[in-house]
Protein backbone atom coordinates (compact mmCIF):
# COMPACT_ATOMS: atom_id res chain seq x y z
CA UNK A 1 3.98 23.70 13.69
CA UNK A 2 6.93 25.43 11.86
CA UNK A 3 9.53 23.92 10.03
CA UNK A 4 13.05 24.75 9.65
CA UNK A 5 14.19 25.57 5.98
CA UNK A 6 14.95 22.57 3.94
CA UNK A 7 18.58 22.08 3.35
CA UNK A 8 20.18 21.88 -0.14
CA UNK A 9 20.82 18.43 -0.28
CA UNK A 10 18.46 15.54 0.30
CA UNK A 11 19.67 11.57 0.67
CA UNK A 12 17.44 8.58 0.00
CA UNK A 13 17.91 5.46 -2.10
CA UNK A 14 17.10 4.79 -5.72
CA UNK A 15 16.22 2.10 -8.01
CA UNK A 16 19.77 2.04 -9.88
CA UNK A 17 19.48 -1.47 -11.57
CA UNK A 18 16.44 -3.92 -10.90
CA UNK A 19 16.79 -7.20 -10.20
CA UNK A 20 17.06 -9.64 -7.58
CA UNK A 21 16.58 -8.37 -4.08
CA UNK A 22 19.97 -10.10 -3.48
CA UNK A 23 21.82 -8.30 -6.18
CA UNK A 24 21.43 -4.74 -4.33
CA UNK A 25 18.79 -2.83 -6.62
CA UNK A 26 18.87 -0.01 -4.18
CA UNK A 27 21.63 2.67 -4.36
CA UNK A 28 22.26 5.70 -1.94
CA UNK A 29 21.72 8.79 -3.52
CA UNK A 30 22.02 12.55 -2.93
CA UNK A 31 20.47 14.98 -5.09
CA UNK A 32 19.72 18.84 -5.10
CA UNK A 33 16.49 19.37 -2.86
CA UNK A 34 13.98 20.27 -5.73
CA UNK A 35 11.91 23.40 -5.81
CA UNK A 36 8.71 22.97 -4.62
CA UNK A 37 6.69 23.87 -8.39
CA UNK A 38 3.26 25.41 -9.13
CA UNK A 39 0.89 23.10 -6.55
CA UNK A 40 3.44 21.14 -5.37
CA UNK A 41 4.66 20.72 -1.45
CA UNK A 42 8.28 20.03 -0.72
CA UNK A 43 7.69 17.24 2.49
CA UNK A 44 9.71 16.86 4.46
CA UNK A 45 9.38 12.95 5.33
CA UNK A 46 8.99 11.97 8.89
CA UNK A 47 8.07 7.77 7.85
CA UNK A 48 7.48 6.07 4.89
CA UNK A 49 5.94 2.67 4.39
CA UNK A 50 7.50 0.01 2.53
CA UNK A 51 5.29 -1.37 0.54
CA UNK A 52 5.23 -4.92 -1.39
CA UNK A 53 5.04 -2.36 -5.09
CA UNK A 54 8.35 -1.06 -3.67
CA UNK A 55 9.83 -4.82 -3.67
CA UNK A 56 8.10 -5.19 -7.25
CA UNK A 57 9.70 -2.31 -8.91
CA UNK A 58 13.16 -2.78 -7.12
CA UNK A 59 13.25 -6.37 -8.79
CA UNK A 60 12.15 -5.47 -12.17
CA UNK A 61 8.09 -6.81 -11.97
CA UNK A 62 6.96 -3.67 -12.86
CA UNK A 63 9.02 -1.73 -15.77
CA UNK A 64 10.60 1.31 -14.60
CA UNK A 65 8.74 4.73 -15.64
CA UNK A 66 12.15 6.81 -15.58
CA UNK A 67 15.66 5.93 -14.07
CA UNK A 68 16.62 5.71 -10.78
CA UNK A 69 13.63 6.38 -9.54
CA UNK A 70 13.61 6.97 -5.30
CA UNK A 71 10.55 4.30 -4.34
CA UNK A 72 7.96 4.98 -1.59
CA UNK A 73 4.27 5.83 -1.92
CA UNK A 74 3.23 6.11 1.95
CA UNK A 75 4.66 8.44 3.37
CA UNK A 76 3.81 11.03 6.47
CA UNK A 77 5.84 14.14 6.26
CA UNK A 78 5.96 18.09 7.01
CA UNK A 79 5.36 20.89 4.42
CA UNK A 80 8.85 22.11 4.26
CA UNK A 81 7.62 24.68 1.19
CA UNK A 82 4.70 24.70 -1.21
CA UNK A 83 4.60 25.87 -4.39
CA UNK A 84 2.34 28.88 -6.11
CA UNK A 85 -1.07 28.60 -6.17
CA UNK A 86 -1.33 25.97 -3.02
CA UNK A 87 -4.18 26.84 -0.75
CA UNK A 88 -4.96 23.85 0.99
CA UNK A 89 -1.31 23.36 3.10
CA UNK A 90 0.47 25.63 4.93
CA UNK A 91 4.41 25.53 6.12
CA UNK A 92 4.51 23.23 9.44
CA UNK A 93 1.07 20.91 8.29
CA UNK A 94 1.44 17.28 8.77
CA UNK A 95 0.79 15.52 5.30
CA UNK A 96 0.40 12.40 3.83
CA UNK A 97 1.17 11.22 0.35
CA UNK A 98 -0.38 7.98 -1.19
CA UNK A 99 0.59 6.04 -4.48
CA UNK A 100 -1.88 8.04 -6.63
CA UNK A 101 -0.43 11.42 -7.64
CA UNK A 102 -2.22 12.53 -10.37
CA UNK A 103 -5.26 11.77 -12.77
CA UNK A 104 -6.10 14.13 -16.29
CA UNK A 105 -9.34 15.05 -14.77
CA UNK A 106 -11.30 15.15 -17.53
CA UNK A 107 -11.35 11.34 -19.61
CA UNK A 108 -14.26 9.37 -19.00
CA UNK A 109 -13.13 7.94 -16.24
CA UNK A 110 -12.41 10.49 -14.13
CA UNK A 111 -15.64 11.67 -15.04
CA UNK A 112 -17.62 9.04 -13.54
CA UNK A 113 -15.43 9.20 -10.04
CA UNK A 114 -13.09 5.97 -11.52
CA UNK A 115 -10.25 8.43 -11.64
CA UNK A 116 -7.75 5.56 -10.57
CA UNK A 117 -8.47 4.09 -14.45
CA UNK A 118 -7.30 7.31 -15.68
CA UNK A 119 -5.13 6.15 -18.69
CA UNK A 120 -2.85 9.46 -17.50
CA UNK A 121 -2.41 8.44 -13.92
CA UNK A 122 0.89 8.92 -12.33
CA UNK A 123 2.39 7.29 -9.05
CA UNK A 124 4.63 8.32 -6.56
CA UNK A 125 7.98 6.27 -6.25
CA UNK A 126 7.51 5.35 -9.78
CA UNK A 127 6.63 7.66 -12.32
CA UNK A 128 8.36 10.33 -10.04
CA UNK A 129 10.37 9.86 -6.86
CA UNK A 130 8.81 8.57 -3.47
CA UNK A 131 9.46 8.42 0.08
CA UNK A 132 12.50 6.73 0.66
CA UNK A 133 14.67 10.02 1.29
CA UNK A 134 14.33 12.42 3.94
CA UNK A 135 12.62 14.97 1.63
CA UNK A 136 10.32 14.45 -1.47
CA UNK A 137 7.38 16.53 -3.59
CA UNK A 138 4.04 15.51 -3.60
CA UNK A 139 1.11 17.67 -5.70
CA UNK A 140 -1.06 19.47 -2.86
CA UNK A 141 -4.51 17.93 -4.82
CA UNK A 142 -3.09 14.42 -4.22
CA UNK A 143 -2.16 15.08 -0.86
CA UNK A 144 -3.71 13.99 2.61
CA UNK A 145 -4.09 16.10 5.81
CA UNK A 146 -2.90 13.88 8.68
CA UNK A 147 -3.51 14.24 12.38
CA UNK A 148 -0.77 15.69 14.93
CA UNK A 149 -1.75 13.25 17.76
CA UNK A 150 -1.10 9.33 15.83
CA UNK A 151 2.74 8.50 15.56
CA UNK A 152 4.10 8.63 11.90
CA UNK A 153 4.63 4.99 11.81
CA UNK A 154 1.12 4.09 12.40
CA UNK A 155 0.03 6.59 9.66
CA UNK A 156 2.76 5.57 7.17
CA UNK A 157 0.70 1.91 5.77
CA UNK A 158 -2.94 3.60 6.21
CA UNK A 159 -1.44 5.46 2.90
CA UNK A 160 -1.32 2.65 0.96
CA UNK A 161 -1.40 -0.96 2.32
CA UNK A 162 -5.06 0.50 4.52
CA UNK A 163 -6.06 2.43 1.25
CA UNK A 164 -5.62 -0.57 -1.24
CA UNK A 165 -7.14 -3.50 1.29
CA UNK A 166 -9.92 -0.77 1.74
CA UNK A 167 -10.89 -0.98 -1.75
CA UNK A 168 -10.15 -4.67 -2.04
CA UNK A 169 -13.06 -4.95 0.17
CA UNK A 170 -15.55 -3.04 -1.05
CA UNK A 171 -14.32 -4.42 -4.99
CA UNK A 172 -14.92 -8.24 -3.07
CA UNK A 173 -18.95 -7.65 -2.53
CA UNK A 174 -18.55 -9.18 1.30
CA UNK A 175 -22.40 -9.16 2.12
CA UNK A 176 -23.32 -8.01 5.76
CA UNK A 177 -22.07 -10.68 8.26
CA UNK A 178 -20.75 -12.21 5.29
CA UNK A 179 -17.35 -15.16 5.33
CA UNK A 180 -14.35 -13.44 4.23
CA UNK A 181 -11.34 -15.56 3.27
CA UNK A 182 -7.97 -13.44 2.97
CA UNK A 183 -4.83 -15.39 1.15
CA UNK A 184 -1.99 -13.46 2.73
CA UNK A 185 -1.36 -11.68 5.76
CA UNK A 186 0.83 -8.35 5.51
CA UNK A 187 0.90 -4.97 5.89
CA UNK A 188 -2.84 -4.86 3.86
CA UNK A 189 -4.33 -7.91 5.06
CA UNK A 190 -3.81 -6.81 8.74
CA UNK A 191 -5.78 -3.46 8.06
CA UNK A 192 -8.59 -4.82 5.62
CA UNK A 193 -9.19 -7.76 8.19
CA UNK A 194 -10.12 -5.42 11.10
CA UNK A 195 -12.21 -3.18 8.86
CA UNK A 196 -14.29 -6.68 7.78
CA UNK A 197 -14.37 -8.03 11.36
CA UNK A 198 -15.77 -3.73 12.31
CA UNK A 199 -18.53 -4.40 10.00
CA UNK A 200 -19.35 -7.80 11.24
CA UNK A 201 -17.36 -10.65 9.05
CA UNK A 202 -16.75 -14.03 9.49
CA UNK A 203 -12.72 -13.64 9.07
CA UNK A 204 -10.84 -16.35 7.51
CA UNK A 205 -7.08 -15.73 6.98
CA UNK A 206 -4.91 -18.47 4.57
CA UNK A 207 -1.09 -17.64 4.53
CA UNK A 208 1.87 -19.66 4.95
CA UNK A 209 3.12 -17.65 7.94
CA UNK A 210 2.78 -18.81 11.36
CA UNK A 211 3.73 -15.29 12.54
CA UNK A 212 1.05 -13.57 10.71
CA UNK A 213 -1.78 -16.70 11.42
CA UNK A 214 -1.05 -15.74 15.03
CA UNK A 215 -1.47 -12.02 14.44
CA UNK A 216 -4.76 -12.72 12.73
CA UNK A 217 -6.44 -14.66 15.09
CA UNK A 218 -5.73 -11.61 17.46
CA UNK A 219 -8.01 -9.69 15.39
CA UNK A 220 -10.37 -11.56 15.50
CA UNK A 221 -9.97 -14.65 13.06
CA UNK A 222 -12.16 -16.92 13.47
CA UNK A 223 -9.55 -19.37 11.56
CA UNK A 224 -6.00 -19.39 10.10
CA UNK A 225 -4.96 -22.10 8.06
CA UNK A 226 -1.80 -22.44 5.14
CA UNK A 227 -2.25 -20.63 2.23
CA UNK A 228 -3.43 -23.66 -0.16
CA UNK A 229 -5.69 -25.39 2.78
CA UNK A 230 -9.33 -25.45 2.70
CA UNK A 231 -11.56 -22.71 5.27
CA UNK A 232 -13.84 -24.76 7.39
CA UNK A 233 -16.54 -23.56 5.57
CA UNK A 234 -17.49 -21.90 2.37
CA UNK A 235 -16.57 -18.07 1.55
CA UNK A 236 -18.93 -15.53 0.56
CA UNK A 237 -16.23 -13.33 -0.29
CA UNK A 238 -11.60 -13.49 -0.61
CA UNK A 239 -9.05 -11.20 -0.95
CA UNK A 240 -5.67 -12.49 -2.73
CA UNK A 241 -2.81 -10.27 -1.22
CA UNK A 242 -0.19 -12.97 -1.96
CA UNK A 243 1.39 -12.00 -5.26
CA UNK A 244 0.92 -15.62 -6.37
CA UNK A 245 -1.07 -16.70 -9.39
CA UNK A 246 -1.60 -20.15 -7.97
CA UNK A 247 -3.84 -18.82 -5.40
CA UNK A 248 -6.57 -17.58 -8.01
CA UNK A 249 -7.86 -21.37 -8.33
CA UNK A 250 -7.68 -22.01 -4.81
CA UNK A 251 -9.64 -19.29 -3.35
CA UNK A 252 -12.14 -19.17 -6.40
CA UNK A 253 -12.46 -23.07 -5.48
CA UNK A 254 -13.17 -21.85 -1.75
CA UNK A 255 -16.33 -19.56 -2.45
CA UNK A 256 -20.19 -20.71 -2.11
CA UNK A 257 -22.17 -19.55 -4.69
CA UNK A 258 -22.36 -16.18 -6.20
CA UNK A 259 -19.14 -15.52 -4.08
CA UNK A 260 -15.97 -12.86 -5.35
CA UNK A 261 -12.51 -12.99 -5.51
CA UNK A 262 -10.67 -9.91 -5.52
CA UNK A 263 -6.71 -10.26 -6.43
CA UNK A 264 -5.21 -6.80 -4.78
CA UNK A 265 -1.92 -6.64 -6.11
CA UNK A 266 -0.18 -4.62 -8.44
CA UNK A 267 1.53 -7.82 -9.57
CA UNK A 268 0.87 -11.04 -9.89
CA UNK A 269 2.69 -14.05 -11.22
CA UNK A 270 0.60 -16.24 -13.99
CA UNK A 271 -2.58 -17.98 -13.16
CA UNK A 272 -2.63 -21.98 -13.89
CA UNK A 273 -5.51 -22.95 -15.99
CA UNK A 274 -8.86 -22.94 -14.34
CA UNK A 275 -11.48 -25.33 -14.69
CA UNK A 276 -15.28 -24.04 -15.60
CA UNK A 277 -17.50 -26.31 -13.55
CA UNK A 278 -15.04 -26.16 -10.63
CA UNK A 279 -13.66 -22.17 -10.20
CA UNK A 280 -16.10 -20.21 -11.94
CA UNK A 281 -19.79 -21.57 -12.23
CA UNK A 282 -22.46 -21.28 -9.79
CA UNK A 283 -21.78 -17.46 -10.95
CA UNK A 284 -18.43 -17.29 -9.34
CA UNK A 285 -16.82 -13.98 -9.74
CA UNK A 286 -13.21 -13.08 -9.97
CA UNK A 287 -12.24 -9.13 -10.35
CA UNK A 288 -8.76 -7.19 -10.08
CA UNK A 289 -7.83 -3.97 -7.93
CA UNK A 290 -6.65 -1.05 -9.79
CA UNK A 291 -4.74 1.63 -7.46
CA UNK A 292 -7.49 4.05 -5.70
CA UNK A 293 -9.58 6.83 -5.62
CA UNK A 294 -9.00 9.94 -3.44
CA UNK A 295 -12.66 9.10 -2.24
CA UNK A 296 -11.49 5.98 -0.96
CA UNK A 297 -8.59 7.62 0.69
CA UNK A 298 -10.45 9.59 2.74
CA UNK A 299 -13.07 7.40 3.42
CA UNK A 300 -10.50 4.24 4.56
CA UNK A 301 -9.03 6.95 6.76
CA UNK A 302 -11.93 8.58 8.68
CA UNK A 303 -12.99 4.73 9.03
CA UNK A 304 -9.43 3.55 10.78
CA UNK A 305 -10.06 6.57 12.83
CA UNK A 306 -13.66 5.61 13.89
CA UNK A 307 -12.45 1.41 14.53
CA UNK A 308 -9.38 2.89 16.32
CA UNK A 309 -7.83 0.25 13.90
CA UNK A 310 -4.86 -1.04 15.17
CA UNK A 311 -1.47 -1.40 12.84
CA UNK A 312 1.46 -3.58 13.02
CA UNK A 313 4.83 -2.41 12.00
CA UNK A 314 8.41 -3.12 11.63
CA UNK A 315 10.50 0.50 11.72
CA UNK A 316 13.87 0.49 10.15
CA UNK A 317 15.97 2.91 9.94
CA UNK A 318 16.22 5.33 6.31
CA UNK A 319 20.04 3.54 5.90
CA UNK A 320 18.48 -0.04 6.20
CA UNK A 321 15.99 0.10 3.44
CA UNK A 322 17.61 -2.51 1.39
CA UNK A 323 17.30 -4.81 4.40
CA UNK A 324 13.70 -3.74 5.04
CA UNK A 325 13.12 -4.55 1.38
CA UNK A 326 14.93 -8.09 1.65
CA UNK A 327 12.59 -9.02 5.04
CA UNK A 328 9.38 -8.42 2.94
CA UNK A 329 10.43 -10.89 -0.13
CA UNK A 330 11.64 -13.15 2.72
CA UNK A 331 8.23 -12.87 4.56
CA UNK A 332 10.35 -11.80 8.18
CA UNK A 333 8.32 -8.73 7.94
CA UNK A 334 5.41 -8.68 11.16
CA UNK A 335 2.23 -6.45 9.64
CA UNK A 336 3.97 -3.74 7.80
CA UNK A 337 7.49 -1.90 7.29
CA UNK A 338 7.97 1.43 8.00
CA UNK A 339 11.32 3.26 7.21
CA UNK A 340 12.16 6.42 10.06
CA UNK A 341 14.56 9.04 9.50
CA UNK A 342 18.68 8.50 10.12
CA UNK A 343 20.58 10.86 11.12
CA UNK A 344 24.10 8.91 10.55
CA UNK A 345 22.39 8.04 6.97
CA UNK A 346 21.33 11.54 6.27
CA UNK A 347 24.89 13.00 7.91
CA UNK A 348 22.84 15.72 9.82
C-alpha cells in the first residue's frame, strides 16, 4: 500500500510540565517532521494506545528522560520513509511500535535473551518521542509487522497493554488449569485474562470497577469481587495491574501454597509492611515485571491471533488526549484507550 509523502510539519502533544492530570501536563506541539536516520522508519501513525505509563510520566511518577517528550508506546502506523540500511520495511507496510526501542545487544543480559534488563534500554514516548502525533520514528529492529485485515484500534493495546499482561503471565508461574486472581481490570487485564482462560484458568478478577467486573465475567470470570475482597477460593497464581502498593499484601495473602504474585506495572506506590507467617511463607513468591522481550512480542501476538482475542477500547480523537489521559486516572476508561487521527487537530 503506498503512502503519500510525509508533510513538513507533524502535531502531537508533549509532556511540557508534569504534574497533576488536572494541571494540564500535556501541551500541543508542532515540530519539523524528522528525517527518517540510518535504520529508522518515519510512521506515519494511524492509532496509538494510551497506556497507564503514559498517565505515569505525564504526572511526574516516572522522571522525565529528556524534555517535552511526545508520550505513546503502542502505536500502529504506515512507513512513510525508512532510513539507510532498512531491509525489513518497505514504503506503504503496516507497522507497529511497542515500548521497547532499543537494547546494547551485547551485555549479559541481552546475551542470555533478557534483553528487556539491558541497563542501555531505551523506550518510546520516553527516552524519545511516542505516538501521540500523527507521525513519529521508530528503529526498524524494534519494529512489528502488523496485519492489513484487523482495525488499528484493536492492534494499538496488543503493543503494549497485550505484550506486558503476556509476560505478567508467564513471570506469575499459573500451572495448567491453575486459579488466577487479577487485581485490576484495564486495558492489560482484559487481554492477559482471555489468554489464561485460552489455556484453561480458573479466572478470578478483583477491581473496584463495576464496569470492568462486568466485562470480566464476559470473558469468562468465573468471579469478580472489589479489589481488597477475598476470591472464593485460594489462588495458585495473581497479577497486580492496579498501580497500588496496598494490593501486594492482599493478593500475596490470597495465594495457596507455593503460589506467585506478579506486580506488572511500571509504577507502583509503596508497599505497607508485610507480615512473614501471613504473606510470604508456605514458599509464597512475589516477583516484578520489567518491560519485554521482542520474543514475547511476537509470541503474545501470533497467540491473540490464534484465540481471536477480543479487545475493548475507548477511541478518542488525537485533540482529546488530555481527556483520554484524565478518564484513565479517573478509571471512566472501558478496556483500553486508543487515540485516532484528527483532522481539525492536525489542520489537514
Amino acid at each position: 500500500m503506498a503512502c503519500a509523502a510525509p508533510p513538513e510539519t507533524l502535531t502531537g502533544w508533549a509532556v511540557e510540565r508534569p504534574g497533576p492530570i488536572a494541571s494540564g501536563p500535556l501541551t500541543q506541539v508542532r515540530r519539523p517532521v524528522p528525517e527518517p536516520g540510518p535504520g529508522e522508519l518515519l510512521v506515519t501513525v494511524e492509532a496509538c494506545g494510551v497506556c497507564r505509563t503514559d498517565l505515569h510520566l505525564a504526572e511526574g511518577d516516572l522522571p522525565a528522560h529528556r524534555p517535552a517528550t511526545v508520550p505513546g508506546h503502542e502505536i500502529v502506523g504506515r512507513v512513510a520513509a525508512a532510513g539507510a540500511a532498512v531491509t525489513r520495511f518497505r514504503t506503504g507496510d503496516r507497522v507497529g511500535g511497542a515500548w521497547l526501542r532499543a537494547t546494547c545487544g551485547e551485555c549479559r543480559y541481552c546475551r542470555a535473551g533478557a534483553e528487556n534488563l539491558c541497563p542501555a534500554s531505551r523506550y518510546t514516548g520516553w527516552d524519545a518521542d511516542g505516538g501521540f502525533a500523527d507521525l513519529t520514528l521508530l528503529p526498524a529492529d524494534y519494529a512489528y509487522p502488523l496485519p492489513e485485515s484487523t482495525p488499528a484500534t484493536t492492534l494499538a493495546p496488543l503493543l503494549c497493554a497485550g505484550i506486558i499482561g503476556y509476560r505478567a503471565l508467564r513471570r506469575c508461574a499459573l500451572p495448567p488449569g491453575g486459579r488466577l486472581g487479577l487485581y485490576g481490570f484495564g486495558g492489560s487485564a482484559h487481554l492477559a485474562a482471555q489468554v489464561a482462560v485460552a489455556e484453561g484458568a480458573r479466572l478470578h478478577v478483583l477491581t473496584r470497577s463495576a464496569r470492568a467486573r462486568e466485562l470480566a465475567r464476559s470473558l469468562g470470570a468465573v468471579s469478580t469481587g472489589g479489589a481488597y475482597d477475598r476470591p472464593p477460593e485460594p489462588l495458585d497464581s495473581a497479577i497486580l495491574f492496579a498501580p497500588v502498593g496496598d494490593l501486594v499484601p492482599v493478593a500475596l495473602a490470597a495465594l495457596d501454597r507455593s503460589g506467585t504474585l506478579a506486580v506488572a506495572g511500571i509504577h507502583l506506590t509503596d508497599i505497607p509492611p508485610l507480615t512473614y507467617q501471613e504473606h510470604l511463607f508456605y514458599e509464597r513468591n512475589l516477583c516484578s515485571v520489567t518491560a519485554n522481550t521482542r520474543d514475547d512480542g511476537q509470541e503474545f501476538l501470533r497467540t491473540a491471533a490464534r484465540i481471536g482475542i477480543r479487545v475493548t477500547t475507548s477511541p478518542y480523537p488525537l485533540g482529546r488526549a488530555p481527556e483520554a489521559l484524565a478518564d484513565l486516572a479517573g478509571d471512566r476508561v472501558q478496556g483500553a484507550a486508543v487515540l485516532v487521527p484528527d483532522r481539525e487537530f492536525s489542520g489537514s
